[in-house]
C-alpha atoms as a PDB file:
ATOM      1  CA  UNK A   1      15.751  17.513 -16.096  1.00  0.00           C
ATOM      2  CA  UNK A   2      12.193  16.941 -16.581  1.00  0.00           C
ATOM      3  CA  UNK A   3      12.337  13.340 -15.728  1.00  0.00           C
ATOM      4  CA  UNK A   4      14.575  13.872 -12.805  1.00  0.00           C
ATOM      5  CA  UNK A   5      12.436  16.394 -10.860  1.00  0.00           C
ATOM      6  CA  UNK A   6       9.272  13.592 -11.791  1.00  0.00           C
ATOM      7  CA  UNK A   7      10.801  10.807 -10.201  1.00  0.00           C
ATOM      8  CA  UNK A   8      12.155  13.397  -7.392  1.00  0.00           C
ATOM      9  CA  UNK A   9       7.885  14.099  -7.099  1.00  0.00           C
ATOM     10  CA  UNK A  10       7.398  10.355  -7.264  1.00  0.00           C
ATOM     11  CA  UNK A  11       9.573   9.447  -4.804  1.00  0.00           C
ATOM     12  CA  UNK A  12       8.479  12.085  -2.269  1.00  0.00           C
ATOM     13  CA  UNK A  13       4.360  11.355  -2.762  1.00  0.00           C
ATOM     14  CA  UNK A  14       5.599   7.627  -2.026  1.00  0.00           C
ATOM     15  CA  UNK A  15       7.824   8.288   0.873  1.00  0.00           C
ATOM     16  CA  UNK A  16       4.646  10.533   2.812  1.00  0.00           C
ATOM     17  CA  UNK A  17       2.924   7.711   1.971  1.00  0.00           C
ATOM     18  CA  UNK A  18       5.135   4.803   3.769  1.00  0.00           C
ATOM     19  CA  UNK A  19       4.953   7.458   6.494  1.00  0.00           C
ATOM     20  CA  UNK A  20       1.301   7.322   6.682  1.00  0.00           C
ATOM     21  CA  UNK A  21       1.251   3.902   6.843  1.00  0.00           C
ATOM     22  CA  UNK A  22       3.845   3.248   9.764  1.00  0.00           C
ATOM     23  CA  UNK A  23       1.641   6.134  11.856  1.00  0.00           C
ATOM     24  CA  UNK A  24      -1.350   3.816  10.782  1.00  0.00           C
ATOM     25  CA  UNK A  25      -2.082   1.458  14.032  1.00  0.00           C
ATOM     26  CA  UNK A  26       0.669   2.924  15.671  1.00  0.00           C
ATOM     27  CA  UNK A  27       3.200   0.497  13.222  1.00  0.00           C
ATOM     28  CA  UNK A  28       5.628   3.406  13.774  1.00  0.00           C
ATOM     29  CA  UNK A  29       6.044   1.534  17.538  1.00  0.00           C
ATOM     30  CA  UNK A  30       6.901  -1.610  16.111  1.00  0.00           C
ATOM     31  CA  UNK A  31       9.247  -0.510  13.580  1.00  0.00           C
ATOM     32  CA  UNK A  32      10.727   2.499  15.521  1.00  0.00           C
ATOM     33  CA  UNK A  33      14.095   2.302  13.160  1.00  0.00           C
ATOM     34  CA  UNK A  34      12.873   1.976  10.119  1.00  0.00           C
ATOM     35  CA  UNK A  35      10.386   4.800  10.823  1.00  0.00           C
ATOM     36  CA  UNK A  36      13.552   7.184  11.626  1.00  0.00           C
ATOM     37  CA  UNK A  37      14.931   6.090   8.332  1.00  0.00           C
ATOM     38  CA  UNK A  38      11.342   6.567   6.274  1.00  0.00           C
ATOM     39  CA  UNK A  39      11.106  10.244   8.384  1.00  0.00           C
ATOM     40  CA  UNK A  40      14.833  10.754   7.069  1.00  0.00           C
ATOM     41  CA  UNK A  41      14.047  10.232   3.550  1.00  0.00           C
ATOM     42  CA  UNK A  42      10.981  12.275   3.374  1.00  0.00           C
ATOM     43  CA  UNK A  43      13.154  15.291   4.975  1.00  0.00           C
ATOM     44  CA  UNK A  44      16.043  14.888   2.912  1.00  0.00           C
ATOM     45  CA  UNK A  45      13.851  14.353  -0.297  1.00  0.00           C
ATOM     46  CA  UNK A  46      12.113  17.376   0.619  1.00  0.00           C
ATOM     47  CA  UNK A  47      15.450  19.449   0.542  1.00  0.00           C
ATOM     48  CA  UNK A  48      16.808  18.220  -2.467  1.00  0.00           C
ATOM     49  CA  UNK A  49      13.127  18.736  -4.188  1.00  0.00           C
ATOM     50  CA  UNK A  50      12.999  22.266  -2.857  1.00  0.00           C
ATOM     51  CA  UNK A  51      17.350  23.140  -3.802  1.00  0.00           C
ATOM     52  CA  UNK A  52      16.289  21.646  -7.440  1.00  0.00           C
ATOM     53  CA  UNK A  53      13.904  23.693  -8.245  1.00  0.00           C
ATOM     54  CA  UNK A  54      15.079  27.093  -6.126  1.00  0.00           C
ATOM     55  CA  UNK A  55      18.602  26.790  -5.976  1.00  0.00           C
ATOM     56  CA  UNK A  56      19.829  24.187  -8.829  1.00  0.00           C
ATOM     57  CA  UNK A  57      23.576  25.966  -8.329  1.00  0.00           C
ATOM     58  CA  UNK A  58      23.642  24.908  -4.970  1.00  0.00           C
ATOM     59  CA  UNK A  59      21.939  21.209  -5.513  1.00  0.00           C
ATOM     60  CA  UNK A  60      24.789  19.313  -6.649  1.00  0.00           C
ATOM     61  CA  UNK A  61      26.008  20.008  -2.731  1.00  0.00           C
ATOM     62  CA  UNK A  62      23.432  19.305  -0.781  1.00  0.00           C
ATOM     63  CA  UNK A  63      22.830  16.159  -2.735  1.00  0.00           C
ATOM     64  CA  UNK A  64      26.218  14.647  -1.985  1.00  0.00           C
ATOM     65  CA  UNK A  65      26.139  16.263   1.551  1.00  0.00           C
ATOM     66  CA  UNK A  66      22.276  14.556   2.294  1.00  0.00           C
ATOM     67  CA  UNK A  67      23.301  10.732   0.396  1.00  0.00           C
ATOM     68  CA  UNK A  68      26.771  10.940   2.076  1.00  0.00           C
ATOM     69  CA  UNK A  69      24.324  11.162   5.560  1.00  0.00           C
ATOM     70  CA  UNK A  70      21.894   9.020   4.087  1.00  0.00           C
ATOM     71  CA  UNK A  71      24.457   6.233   3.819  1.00  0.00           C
ATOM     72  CA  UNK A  72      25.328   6.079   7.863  1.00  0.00           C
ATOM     73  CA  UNK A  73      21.736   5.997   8.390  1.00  0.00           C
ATOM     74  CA  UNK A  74      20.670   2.754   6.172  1.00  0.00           C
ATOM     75  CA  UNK A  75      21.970   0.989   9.022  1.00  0.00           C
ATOM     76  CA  UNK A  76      18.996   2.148  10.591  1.00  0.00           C
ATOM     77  CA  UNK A  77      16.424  -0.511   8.281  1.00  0.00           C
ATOM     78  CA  UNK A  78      19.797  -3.465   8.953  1.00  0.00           C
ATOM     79  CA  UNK A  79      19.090  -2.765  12.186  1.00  0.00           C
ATOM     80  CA  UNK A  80      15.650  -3.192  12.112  1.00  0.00           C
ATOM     81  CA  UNK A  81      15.555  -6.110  10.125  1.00  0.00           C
ATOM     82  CA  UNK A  82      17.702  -8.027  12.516  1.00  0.00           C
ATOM     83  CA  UNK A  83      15.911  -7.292  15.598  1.00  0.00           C
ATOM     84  CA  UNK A  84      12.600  -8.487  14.409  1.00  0.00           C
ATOM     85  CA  UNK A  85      13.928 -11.531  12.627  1.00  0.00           C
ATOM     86  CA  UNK A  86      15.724 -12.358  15.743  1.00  0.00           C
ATOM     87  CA  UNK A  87      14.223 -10.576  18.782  1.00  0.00           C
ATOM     88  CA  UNK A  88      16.421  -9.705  22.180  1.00  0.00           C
ATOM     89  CA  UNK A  89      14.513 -13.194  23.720  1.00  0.00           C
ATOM     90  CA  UNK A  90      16.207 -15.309  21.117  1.00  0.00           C
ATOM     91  CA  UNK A  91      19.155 -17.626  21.318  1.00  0.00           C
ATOM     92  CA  UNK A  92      21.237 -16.453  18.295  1.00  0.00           C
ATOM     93  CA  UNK A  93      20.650 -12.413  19.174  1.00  0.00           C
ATOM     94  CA  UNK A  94      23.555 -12.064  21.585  1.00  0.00           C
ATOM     95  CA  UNK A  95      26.221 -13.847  19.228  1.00  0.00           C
ATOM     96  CA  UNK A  96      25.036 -12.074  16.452  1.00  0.00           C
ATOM     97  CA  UNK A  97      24.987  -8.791  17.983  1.00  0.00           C
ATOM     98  CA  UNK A  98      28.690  -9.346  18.242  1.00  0.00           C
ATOM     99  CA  UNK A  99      29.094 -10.446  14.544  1.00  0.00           C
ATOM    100  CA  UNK A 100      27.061  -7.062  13.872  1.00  0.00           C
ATOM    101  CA  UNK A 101      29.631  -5.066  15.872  1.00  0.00           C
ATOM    102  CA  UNK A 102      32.351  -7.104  13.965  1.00  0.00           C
ATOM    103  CA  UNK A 103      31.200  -6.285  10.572  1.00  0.00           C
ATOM    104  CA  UNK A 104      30.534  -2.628  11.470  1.00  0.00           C
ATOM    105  CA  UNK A 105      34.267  -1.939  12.976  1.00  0.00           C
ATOM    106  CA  UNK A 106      35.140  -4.047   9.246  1.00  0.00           C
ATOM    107  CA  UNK A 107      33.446  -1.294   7.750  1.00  0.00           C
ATOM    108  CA  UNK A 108      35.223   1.772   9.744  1.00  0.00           C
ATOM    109  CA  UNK A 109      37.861   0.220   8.464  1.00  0.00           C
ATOM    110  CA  UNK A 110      37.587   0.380   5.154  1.00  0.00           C
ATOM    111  CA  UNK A 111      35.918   3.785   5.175  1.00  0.00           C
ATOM    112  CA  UNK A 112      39.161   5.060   6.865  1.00  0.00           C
ATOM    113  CA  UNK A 113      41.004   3.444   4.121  1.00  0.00           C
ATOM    114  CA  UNK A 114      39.008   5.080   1.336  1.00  0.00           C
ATOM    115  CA  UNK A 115      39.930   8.726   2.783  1.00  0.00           C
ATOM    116  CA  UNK A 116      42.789   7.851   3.362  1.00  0.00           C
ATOM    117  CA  UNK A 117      43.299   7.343  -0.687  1.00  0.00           C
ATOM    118  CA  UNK A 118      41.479  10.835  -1.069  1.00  0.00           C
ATOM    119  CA  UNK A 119      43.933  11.766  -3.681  1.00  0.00           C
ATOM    120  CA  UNK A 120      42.888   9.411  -5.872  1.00  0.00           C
ATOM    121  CA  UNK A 121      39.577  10.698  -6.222  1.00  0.00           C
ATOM    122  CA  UNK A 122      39.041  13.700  -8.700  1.00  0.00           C
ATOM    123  CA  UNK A 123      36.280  15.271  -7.011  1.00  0.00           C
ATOM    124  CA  UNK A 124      33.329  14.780  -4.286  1.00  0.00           C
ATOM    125  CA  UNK A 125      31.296  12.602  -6.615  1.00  0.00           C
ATOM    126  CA  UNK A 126      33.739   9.764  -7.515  1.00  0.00           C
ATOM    127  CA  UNK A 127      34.421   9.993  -3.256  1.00  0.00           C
ATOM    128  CA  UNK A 128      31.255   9.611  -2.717  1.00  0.00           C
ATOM    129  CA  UNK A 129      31.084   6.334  -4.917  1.00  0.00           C
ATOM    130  CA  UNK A 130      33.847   5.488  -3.467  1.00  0.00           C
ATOM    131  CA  UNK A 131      32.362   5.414   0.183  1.00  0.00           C
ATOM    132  CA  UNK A 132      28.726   3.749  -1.083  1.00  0.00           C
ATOM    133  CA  UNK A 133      30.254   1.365  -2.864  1.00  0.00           C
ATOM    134  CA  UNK A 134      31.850   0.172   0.666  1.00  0.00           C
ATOM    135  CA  UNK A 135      28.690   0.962   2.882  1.00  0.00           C
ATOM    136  CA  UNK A 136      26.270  -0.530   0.254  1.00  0.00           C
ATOM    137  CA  UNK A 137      28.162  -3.706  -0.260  1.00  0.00           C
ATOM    138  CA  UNK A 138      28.599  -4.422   3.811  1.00  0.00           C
ATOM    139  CA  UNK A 139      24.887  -3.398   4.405  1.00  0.00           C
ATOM    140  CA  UNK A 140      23.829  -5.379   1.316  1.00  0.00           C
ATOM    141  CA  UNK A 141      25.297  -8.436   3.155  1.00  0.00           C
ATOM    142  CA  UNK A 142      24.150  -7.733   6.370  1.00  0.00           C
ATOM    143  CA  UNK A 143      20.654  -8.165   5.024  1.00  0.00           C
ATOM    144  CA  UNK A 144      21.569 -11.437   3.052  1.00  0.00           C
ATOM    145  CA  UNK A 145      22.971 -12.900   6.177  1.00  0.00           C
ATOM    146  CA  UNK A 146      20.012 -12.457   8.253  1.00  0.00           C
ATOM    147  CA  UNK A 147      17.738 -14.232   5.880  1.00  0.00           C
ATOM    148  CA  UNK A 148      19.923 -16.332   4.965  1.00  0.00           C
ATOM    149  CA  UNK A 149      20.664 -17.126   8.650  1.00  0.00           C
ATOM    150  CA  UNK A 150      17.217 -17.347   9.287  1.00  0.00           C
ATOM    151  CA  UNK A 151      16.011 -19.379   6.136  1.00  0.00           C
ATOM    152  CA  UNK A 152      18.468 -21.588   7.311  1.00  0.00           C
ATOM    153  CA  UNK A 153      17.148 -22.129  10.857  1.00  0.00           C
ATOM    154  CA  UNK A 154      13.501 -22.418   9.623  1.00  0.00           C
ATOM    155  CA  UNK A 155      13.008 -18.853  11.285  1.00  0.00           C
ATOM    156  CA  UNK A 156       9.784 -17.136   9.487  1.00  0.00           C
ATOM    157  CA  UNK A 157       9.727 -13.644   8.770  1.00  0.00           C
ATOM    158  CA  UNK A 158       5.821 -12.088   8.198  1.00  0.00           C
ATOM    159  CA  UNK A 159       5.106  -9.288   4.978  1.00  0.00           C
ATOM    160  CA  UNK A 160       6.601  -6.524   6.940  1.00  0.00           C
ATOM    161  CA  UNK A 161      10.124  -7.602   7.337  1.00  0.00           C
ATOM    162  CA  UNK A 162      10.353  -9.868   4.253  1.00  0.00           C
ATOM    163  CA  UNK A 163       9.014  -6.509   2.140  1.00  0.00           C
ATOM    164  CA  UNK A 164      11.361  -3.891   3.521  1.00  0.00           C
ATOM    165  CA  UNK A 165      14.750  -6.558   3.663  1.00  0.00           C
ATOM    166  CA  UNK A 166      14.005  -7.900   0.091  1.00  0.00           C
ATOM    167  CA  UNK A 167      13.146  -4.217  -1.413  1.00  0.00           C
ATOM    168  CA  UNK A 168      15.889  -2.642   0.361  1.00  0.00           C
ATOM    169  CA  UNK A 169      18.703  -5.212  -0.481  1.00  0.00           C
ATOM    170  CA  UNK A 170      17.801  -5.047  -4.126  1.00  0.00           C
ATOM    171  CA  UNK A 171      18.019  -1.354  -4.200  1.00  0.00           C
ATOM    172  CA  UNK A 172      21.878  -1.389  -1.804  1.00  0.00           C
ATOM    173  CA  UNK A 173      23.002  -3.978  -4.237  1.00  0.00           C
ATOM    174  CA  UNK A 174      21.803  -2.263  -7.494  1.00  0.00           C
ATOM    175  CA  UNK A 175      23.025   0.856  -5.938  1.00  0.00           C
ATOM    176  CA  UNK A 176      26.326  -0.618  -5.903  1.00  0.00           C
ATOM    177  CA  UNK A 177      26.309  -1.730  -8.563  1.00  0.00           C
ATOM    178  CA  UNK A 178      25.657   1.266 -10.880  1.00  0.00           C
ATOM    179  CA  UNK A 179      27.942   3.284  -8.663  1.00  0.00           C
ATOM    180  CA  UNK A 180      30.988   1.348  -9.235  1.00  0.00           C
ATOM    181  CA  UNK A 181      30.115   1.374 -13.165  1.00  0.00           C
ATOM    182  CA  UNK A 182      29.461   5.366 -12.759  1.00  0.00           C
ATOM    183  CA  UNK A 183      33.340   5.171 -10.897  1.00  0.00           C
ATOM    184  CA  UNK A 184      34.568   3.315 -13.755  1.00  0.00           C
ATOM    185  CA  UNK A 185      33.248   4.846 -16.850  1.00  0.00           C
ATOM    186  CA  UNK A 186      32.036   8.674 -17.265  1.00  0.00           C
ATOM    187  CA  UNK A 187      29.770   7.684 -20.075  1.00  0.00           C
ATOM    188  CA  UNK A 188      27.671   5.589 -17.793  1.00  0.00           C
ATOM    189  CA  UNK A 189      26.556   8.682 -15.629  1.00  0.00           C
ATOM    190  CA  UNK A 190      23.782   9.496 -17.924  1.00  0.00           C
ATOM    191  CA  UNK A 191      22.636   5.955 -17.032  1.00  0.00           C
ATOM    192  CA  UNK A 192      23.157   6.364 -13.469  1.00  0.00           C
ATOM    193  CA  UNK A 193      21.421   9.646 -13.123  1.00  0.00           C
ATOM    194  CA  UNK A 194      18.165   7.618 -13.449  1.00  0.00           C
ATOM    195  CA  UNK A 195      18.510   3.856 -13.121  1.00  0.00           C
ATOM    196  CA  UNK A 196      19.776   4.622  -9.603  1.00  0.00           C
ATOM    197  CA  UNK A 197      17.000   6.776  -8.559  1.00  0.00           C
ATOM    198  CA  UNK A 198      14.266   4.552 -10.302  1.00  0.00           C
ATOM    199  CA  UNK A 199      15.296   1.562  -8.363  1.00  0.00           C
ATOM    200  CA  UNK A 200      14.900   3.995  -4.967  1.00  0.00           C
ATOM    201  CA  UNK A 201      11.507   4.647  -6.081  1.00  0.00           C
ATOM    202  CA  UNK A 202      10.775   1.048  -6.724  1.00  0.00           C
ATOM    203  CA  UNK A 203      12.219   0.206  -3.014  1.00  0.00           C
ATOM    204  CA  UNK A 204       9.610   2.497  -1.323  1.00  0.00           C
ATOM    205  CA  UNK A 205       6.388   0.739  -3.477  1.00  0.00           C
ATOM    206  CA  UNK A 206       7.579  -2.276  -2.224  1.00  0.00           C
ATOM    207  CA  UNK A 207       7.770  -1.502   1.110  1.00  0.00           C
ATOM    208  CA  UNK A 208       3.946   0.474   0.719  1.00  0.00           C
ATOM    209  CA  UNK A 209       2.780  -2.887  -0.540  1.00  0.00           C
ATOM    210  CA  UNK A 210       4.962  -5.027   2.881  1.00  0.00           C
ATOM    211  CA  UNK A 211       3.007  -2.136   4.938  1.00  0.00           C
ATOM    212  CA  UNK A 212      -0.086  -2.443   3.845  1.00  0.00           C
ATOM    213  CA  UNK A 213      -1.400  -5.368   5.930  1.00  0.00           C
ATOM    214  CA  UNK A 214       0.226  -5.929   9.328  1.00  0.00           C
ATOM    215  CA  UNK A 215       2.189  -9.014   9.568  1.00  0.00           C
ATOM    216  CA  UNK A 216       4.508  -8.904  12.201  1.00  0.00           C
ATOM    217  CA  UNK A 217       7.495 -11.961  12.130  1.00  0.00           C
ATOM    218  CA  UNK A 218       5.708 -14.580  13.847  1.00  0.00           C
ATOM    219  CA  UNK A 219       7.458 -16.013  17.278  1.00  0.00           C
ATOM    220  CA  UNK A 220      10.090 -18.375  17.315  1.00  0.00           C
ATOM    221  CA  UNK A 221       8.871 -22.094  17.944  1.00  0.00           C
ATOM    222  CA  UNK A 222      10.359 -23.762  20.892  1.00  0.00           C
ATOM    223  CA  UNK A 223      11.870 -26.377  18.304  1.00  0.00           C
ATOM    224  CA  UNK A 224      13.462 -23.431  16.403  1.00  0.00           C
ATOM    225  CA  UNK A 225      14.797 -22.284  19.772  1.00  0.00           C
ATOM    226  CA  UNK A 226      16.352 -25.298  20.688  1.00  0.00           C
ATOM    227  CA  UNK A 227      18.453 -25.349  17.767  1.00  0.00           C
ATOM    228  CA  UNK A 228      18.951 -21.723  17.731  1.00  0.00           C
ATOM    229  CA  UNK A 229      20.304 -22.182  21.479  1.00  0.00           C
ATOM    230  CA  UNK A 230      22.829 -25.131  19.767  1.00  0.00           C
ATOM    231  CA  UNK A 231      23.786 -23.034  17.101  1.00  0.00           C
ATOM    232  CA  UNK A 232      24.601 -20.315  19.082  1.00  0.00           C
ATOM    233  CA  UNK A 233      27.166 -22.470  21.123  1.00  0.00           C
ATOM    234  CA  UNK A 234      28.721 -23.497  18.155  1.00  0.00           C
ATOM    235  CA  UNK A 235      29.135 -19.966  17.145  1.00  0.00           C
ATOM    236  CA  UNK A 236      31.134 -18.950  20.600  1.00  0.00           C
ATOM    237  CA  UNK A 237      32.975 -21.143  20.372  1.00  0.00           C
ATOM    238  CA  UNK A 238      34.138 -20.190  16.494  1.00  0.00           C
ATOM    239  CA  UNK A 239      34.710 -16.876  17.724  1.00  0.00           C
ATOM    240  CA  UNK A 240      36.789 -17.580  20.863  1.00  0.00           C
ATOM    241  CA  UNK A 241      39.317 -19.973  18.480  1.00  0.00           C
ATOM    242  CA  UNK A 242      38.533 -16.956  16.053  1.00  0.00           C
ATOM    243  CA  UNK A 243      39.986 -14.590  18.734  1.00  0.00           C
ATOM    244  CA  UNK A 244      42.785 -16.728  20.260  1.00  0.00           C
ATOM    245  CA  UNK A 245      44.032 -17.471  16.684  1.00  0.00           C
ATOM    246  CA  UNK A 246      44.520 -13.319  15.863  1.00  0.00           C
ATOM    247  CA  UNK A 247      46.103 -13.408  19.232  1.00  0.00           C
ATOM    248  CA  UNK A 248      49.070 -15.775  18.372  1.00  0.00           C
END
């Protein structure tokens, strides 16, 4: 208990602090999404900090209730990280806007699918595995597209973005990760109840340490453009044999 309400501490001193930084320079402007997300965490840190130590009956609640929010709103930093790897003036933003919507009406999917199995889960904790184990993995790839999209295509991405995509795919996938093994096997809880919030505190030093010196993404080279622009043909026209195939 100890331990927990440390790292709890920990990860609330280092959350004010990525605020601080994003109001620093007015970063906050640049990275308007990701600075809802950072605002989120410090508020719903603060409430489970204050319900641990005042009101430990009713923290087991609010902790589901707050990470079960928390999951909707990670698409907040995906978000984020696409739109400054490939800003609105690119050639590759439109199609993959639509691959975005794609992949999020994949995911309604499957979260529909997961309540719809409700009685298979014993109680609110292995359903709320359940649903982060879906979110995580989708938002998890999301991220690994983009760079890997990007990578691909030569695109740079400066400290800022690199920081918060790398730190926060590491922590969706080990997230995952130790929430399917907490779904599988009760004696890996212990485990869970602090290799899960250790990695969250190591996500938010990272991203102090992307924040610390502004380096936007640079812009896209006309080159890069050009190939972007070719790219982006090739992928309408994947999607409209895509579309005319699920229409047969």
């Amino acid at each position: 208990m100890l331990l927990s309400g440390a790292i709890c501490v920990v990860a609330e001193a280092l959350g004010l602090a990525t605020l601080v930084l994003l109001l620093r320079k007015s970063l906050w402007r640049t990275y308007a999404f990701f600075f809802v997300y950072a605002l989120w965490l410090l508020s719903g840190n603060s409430v489970l900090l204050i319900t641990s130590f005042y009101f430990p009956g009713h923290h087991p609640s609010w902790y589901w209730n707050i990470d079960s929010i928390d999951v909707v709103l990670r698409f907040l930093v995906v978000w984020e990280v696409f739109r400054q790897t490939f800003p609105k003036g690119s050639g590759l933003n439109k199609s993959l806007s639509k691959g975005l919507s794609i992949g999020a009406f994949g995911l309604l999917v499957v979260a529909c699918a997961t309540f719809w199995g409700y009685q298979t889960y014993t109680g609110l904790r292995s359903l709320h595995l359940a649903l982060d184990r879906s979110f995580g993995f989708v938002q998890a790839l999301m991220v690994l597209g983009t760079l890997v999209t990007a990578r691909y295509y030569g695109v740079r991405c400066g400290r800022n973005i690199r920081g918060i995509a790398l730190a926060f795919g590491a922590w969706v996938s080990i997230s995952t990760a130790t929430n399917a093994m907490a779904d599988l096997s009760s004696s890996f809880i212990s485990y869970w109840y602090y290799l899960r919030p250790l990695s969250f505190v190591s996500m938010i030093a990272a991203w102090i340490w992307a924040l610390w010196i502004y380096e936007p993404n640079p812009p896209i080279r006309e080159s890069e453009a050009v190939d972007l622009d070719r790219w982006t043909q090739d992928w309408n026209r994947t999607i409209s044999t895509a579309r005319t195939i699920i229409r047969l």
